[in-house]
Protein backbone atom coordinates (compact mmCIF):
# COMPACT_ATOMS: atom_id res chain seq x y z
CA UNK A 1 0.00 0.00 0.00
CA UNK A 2 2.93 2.46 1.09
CA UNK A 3 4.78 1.40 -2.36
CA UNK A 4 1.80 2.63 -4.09
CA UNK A 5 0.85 5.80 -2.38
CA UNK A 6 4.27 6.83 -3.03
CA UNK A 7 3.70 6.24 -6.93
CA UNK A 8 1.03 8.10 -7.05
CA UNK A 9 2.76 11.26 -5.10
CA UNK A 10 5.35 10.85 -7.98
CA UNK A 11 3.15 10.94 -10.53
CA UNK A 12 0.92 13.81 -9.12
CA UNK A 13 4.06 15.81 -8.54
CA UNK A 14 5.43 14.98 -12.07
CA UNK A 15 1.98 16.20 -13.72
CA UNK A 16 2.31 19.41 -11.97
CA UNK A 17 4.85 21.34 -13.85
CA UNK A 18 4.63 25.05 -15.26
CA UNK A 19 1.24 25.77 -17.38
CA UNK A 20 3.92 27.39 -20.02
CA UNK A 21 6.63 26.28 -21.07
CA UNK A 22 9.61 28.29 -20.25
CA UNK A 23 11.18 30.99 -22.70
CA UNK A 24 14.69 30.11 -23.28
CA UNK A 25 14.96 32.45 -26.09
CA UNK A 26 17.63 35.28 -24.85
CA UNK A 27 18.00 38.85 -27.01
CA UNK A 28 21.15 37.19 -28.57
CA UNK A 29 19.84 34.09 -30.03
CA UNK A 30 16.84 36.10 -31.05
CA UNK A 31 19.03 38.49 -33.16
CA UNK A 32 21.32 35.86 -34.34
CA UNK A 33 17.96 34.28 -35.95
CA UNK A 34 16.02 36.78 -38.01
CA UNK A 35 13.92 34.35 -39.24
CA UNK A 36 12.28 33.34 -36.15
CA UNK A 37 12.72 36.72 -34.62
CA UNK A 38 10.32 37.95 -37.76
CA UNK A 39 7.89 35.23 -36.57
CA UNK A 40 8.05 36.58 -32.88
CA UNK A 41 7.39 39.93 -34.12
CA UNK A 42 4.25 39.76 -36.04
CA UNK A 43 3.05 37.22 -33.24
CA UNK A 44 3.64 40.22 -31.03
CA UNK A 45 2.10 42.63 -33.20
CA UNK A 46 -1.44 40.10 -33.52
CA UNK A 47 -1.77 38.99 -29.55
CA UNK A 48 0.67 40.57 -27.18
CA UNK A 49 -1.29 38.90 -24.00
CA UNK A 50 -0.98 34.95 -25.02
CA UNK A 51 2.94 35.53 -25.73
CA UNK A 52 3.28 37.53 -22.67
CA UNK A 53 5.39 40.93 -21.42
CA UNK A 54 8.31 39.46 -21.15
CA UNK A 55 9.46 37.16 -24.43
CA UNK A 56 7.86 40.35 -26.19
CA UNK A 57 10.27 43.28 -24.50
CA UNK A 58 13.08 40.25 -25.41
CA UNK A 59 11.76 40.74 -29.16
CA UNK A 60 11.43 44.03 -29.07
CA UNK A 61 15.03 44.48 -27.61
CA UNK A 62 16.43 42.02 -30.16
CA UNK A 63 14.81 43.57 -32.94
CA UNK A 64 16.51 47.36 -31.35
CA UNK A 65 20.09 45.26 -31.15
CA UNK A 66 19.74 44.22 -34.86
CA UNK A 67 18.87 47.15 -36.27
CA UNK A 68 21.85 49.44 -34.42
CA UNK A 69 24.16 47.01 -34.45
CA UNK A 70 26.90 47.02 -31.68
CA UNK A 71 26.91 50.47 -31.13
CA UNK A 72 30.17 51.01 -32.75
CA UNK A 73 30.20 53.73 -35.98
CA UNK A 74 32.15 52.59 -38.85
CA UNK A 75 31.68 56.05 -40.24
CA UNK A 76 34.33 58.70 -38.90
CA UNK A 77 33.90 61.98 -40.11
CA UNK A 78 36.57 64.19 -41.53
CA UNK A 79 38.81 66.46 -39.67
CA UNK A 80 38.26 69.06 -41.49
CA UNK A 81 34.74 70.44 -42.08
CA UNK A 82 33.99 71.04 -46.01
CA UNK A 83 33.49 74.06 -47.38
CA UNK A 84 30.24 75.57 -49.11
């Protein structure tokens, strides 16, 4: 009887595990994938509330990292100013 009281405690506690399953998408591997980052996006865009807050502001923040890159300007402007 105790042998299968104790199975069913397992099994009860193994049937109880998160409602969602959790986001392991980070900002990185979302901008290192645009293709599933576009996905993300639009699914955003359509129903924010069954994605949820926070894999959207990881989207969002992906999307931001994309489009400015690193931060770092290859562009370096001249010394000297040009003349009109």
């Amino acid at each position: 009887m105790k042998k299968i009281m104790l199975f069913l405690f397992v099994a009860v506690l193994a049937g109880c595990g998160p409602s969602e399953p959790a986001a392991t998408e980070t900002v990185e591997s979302l901008a290192a994938d645009p293709v599933r980052l576009k996905e993300l996006r639009q699914q955003c865009k359509l129903d924010r509330a069954k994605l949820g807050d926070p894999l959207c502001n990881r989207v969002a923040e992906a999307t931001r990292k994309r489009f400015y890159g690193d931060g770092k300007v290859p562009y370096t402007p001249p010394e000297n100013s040009p003349k009109f």
